[in-house]
Protein backbone atom coordinates (compact mmCIF):
# COMPACT_ATOMS: atom_id res chain seq x y z
CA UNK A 1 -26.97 29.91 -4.30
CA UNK A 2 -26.57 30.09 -8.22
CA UNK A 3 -23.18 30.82 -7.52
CA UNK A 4 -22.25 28.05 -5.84
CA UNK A 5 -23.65 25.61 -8.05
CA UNK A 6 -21.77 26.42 -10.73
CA UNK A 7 -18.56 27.49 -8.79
CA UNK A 8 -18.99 23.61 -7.46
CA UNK A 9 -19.55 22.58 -10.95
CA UNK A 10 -16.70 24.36 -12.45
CA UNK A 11 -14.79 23.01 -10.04
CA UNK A 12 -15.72 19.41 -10.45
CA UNK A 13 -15.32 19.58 -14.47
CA UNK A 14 -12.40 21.11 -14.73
CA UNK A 15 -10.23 19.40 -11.87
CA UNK A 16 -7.53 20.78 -10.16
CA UNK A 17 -4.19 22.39 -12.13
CA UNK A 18 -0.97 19.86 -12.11
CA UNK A 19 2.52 20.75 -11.44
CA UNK A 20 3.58 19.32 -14.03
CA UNK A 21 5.80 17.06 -12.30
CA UNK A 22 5.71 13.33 -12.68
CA UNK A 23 4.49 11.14 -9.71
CA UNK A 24 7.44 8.89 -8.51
CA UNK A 25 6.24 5.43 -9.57
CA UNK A 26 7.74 2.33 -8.85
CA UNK A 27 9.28 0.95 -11.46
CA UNK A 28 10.55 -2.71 -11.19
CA UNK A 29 13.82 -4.15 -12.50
CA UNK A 30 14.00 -6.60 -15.34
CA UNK A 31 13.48 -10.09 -15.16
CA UNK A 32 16.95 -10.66 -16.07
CA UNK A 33 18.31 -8.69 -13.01
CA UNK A 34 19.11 -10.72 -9.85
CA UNK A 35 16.17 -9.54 -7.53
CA UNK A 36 14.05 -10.38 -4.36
CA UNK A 37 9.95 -10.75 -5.19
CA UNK A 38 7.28 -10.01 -3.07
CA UNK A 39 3.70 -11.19 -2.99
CA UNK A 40 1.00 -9.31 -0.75
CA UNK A 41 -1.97 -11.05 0.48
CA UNK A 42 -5.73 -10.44 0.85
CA UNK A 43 -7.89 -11.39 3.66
CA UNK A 44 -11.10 -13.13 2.47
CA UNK A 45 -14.27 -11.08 2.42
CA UNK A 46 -16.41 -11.14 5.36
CA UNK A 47 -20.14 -10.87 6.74
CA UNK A 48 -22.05 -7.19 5.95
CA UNK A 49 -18.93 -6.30 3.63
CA UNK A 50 -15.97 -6.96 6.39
CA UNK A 51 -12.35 -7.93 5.73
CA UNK A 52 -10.79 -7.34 2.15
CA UNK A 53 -7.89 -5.90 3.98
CA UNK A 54 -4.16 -5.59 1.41
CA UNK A 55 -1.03 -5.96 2.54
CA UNK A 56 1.14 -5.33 -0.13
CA UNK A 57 4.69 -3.59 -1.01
CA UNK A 58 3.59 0.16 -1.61
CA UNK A 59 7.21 2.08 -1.69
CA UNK A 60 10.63 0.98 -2.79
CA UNK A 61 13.52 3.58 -1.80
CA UNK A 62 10.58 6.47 -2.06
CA UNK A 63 8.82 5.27 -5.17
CA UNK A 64 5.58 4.46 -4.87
CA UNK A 65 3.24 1.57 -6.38
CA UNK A 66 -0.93 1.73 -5.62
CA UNK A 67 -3.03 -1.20 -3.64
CA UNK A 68 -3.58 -2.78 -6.82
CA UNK A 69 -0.40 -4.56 -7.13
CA UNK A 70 -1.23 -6.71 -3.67
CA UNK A 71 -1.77 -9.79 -5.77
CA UNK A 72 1.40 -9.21 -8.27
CA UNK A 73 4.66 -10.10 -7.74
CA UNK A 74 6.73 -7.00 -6.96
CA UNK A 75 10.54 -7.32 -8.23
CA UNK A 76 12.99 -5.29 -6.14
CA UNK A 77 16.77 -5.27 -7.20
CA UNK A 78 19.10 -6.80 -4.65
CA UNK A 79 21.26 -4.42 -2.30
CA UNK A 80 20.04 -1.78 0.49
CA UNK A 81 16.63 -0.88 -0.14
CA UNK A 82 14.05 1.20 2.23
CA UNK A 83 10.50 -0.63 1.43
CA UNK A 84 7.44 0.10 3.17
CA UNK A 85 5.01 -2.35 3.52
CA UNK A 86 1.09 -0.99 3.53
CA UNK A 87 -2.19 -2.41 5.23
CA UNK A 88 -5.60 -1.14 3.06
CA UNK A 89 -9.01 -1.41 4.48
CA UNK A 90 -11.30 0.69 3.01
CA UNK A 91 -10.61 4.03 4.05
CA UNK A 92 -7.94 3.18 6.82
CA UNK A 93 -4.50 2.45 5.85
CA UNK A 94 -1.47 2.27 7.68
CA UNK A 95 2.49 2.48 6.50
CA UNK A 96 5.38 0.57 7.96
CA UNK A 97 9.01 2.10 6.57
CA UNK A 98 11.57 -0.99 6.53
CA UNK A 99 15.35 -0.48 5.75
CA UNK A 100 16.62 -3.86 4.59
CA UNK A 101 19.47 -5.45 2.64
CA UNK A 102 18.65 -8.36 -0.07
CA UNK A 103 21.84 -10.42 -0.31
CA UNK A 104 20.24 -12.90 -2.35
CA UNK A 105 17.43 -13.94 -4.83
CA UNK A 106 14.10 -15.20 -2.75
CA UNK A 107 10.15 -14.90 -2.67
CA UNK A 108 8.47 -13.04 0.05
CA UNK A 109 5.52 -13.34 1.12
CA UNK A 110 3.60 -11.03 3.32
CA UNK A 111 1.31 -11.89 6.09
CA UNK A 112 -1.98 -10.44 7.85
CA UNK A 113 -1.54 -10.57 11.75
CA UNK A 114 -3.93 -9.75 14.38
CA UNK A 115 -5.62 -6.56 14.05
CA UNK A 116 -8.14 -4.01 15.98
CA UNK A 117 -9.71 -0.33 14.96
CA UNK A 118 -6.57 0.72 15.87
CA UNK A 119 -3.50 -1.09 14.73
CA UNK A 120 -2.41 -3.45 12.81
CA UNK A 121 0.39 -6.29 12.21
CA UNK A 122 2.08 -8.18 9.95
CA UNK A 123 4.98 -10.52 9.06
CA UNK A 124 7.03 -11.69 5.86
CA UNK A 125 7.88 -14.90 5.99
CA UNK A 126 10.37 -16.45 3.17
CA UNK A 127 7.74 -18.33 0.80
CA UNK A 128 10.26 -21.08 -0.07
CA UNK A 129 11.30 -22.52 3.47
CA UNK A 130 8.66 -20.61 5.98
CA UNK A 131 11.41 -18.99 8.07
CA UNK A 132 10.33 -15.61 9.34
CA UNK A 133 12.27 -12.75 7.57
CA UNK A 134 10.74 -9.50 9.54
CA UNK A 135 8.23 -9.33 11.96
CA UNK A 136 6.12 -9.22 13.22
CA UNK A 137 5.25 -5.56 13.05
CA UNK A 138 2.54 -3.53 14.40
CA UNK A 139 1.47 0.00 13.54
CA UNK A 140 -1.18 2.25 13.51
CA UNK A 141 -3.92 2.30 11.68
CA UNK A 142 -5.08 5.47 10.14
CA UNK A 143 -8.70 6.79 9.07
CA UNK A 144 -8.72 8.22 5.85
CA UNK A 145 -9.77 11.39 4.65
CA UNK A 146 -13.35 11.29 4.18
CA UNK A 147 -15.11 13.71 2.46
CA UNK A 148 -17.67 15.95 4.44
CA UNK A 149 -20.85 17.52 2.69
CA UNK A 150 -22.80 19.69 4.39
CA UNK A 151 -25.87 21.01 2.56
CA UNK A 152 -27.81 24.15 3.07
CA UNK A 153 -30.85 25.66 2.95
């Protein structure tokens, strides 16, 4: 039992060994460079801790930017681009991969659609004059990878 305390501890203190490779980030274009922006939106809290649901741009031609950026703008250069848009609920999530081409400068926003335990949708609408740009689109919601303790005697 010693053992595995301090195995576990070891463990927890001295984290797991990197690659040494850099994550693939996102990294947006200057303000100076002709782009599209998108904006994500949150749904509002809700009664015994429901809602706070993201959508939100979370890859850009394989880079990848975290939940946190739902309520910045996101700058992507103009041209063919594969986005995906991501839903964030907790622990489920779900990932929709988009190939698009931006032809000219806008602001996107995305939308929250109907939803269940088990999927999701959304829309992007052009912020500017309302006109539906993709959507909507449903997918799958996914449960995420909680962790499981199991404690012995």
């Amino acid at each position: 039992m010693k053992f595995l305390v301090i195995f576990t501890l070891s463990a927890l203190l001295l984290g797991c060994s990197s690659t040494g490779r850099n994550a693939n980030l996102y990294s947006q274009p200057p303000e100076s460079e002709p782009s599209v922006i998108f904006l994500g939106e949150e749904s509002p809290g809700k009664f015994l801790g429901k809602g706070h649901e993201k959508i939100y741009l979370c890859r850009v031609d394989g880079a990848f930017q975290n939940s946190y950026s739902f309520d910045k703008p996101t700058r992507v250069a103009l041209g063919e681009r594969l986005i995906s848009i991501c839903y964030n609920e907790g622990a489920n999530h779900a990932e929709a991969p988009i190939k698009a081409s931006f032809d000219t400068t806008a602001e996107y926003q995305m939308k929250l659609g109907e939803h269940s335990w088990t999927k999701v949708n959304f829309s992007v609408v052009d912020k500017n004059t309302g006109e539906l740009v993709i959507g909507p689109v449903t997918v799958p919601k996914q449960a995420g990878d909680l962790p499981l303790l199991i404690f012995t005697q």
